[in-house]
C-alpha atoms as a PDB file:
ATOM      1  CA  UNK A   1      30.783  29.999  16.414  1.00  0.00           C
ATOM      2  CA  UNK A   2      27.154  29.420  16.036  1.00  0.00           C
ATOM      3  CA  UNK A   3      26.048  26.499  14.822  1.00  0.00           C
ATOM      4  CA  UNK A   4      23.248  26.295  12.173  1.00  0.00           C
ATOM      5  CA  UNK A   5      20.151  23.909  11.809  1.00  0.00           C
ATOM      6  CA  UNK A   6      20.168  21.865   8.918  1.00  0.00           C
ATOM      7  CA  UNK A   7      16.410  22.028   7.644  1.00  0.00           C
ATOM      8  CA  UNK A   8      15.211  18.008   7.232  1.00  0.00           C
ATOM      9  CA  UNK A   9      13.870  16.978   3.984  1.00  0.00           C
ATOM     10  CA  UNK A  10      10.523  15.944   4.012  1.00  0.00           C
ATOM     11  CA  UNK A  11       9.626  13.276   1.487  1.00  0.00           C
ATOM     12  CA  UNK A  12       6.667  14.273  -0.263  1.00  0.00           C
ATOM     13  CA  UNK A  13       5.981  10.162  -1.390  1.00  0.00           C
ATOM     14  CA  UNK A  14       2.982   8.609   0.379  1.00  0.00           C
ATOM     15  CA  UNK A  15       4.353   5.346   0.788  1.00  0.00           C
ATOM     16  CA  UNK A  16       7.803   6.609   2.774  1.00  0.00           C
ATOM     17  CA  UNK A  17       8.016   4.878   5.536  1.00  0.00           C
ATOM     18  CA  UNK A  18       5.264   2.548   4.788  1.00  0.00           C
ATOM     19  CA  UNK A  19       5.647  -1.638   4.754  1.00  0.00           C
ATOM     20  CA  UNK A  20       3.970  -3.427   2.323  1.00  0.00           C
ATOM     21  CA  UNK A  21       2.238  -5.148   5.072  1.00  0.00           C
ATOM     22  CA  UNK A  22       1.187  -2.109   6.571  1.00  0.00           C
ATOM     23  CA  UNK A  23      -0.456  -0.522   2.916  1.00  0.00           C
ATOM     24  CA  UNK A  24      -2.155  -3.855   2.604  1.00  0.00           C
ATOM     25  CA  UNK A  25      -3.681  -3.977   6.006  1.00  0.00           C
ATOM     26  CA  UNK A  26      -4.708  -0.936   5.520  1.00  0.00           C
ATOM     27  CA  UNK A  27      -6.500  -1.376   2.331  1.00  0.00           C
ATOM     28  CA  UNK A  28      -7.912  -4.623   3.563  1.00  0.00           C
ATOM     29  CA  UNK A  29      -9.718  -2.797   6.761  1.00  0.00           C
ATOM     30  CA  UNK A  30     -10.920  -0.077   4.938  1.00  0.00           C
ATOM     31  CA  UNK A  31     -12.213  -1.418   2.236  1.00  0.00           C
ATOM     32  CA  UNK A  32     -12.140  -5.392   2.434  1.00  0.00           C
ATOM     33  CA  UNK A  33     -11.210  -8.236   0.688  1.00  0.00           C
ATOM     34  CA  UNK A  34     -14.061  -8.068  -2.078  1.00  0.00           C
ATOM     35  CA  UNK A  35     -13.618  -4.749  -2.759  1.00  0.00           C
ATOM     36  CA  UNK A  36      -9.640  -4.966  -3.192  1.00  0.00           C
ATOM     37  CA  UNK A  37     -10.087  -7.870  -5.424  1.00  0.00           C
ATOM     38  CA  UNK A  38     -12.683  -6.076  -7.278  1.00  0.00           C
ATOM     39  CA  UNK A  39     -10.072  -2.981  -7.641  1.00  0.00           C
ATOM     40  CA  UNK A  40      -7.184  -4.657  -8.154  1.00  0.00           C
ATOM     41  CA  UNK A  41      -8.014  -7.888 -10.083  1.00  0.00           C
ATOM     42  CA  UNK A  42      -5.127  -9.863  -8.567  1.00  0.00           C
ATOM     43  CA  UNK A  43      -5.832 -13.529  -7.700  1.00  0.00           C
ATOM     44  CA  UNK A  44      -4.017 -13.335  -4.535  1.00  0.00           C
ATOM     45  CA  UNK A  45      -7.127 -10.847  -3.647  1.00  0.00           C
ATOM     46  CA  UNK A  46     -10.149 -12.831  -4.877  1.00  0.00           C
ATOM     47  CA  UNK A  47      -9.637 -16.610  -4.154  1.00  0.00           C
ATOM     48  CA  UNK A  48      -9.600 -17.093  -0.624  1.00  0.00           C
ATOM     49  CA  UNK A  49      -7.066 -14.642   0.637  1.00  0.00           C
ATOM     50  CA  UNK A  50      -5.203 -13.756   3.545  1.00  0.00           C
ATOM     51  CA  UNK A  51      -2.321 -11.247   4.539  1.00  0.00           C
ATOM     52  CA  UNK A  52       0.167 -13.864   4.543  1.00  0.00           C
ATOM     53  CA  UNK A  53      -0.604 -15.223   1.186  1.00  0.00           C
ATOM     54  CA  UNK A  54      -1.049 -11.699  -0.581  1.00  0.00           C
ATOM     55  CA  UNK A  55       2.429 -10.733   0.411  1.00  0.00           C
ATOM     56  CA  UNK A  56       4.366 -13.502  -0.356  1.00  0.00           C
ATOM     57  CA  UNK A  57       2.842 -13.536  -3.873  1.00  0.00           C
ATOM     58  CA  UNK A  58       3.253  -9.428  -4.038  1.00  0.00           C
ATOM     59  CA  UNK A  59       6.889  -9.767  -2.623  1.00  0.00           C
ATOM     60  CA  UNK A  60       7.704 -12.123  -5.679  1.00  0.00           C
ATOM     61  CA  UNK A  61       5.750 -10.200  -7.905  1.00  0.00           C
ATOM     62  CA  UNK A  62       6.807  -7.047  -9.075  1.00  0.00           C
ATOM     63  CA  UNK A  63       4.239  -5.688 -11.192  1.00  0.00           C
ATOM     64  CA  UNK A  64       1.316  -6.272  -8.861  1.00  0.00           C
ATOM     65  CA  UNK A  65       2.998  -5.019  -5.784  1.00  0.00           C
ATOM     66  CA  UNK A  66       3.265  -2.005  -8.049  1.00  0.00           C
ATOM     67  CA  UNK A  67      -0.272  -2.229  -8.384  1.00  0.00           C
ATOM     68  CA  UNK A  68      -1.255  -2.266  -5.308  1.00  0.00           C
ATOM     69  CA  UNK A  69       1.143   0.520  -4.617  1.00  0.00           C
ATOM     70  CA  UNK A  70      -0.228   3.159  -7.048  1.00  0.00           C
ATOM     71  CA  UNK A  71      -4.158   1.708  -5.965  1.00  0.00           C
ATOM     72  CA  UNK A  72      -3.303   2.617  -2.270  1.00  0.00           C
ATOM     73  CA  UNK A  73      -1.911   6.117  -3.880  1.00  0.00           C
ATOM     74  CA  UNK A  74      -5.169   6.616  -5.548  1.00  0.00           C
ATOM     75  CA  UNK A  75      -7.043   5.654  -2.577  1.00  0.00           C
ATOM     76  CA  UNK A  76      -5.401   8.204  -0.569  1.00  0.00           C
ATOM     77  CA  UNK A  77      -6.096  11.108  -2.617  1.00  0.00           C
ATOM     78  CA  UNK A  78      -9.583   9.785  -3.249  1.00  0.00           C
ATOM     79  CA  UNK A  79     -10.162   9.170   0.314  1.00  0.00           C
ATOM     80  CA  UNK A  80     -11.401   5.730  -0.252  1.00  0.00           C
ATOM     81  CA  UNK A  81      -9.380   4.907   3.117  1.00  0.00           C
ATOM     82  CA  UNK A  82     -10.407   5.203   6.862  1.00  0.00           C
END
């Protein structure tokens, strides 16, 4: 009996596999801390901020981590990112 590949399912959602740490480093190198507060007008972004300070506030914070989510969507298919 032969044995048949099962196809794998690719997800087609930009942030699979992504940390929350990750998508915010990477919008913080490409396009900085002024510009992400300027995008996203988050406090966490604007008055001094720092990795560790963004994502405690975004892990508590459900509607700006979505946000953020949905700005580093746009900024993929924008190509706003490095």
């Amino acid at each position: 009996m032969e044995e048949k590949e099962v196809p794998k399912q690719v997800s087609k959602d930009p942030l699979h596999g992504l940390s929350l740490e990750k998508i915010l480093n990477h919008l913080v190198d490409s396009l900085g801390w002024e510009e992400l507060g300027y995008q996203i007008r988050i406090n966490c972004f604007i008055s001094n901020p720092t990795i560790n300070s963004s994502l405690k506030f975004l892990r508590k914070t459900p509607w700006a981590r979505t946000k953020v989510e949905d700005f580093y969507k746009y900024a993929l298919r924008k190509g706003l990112l490095k």
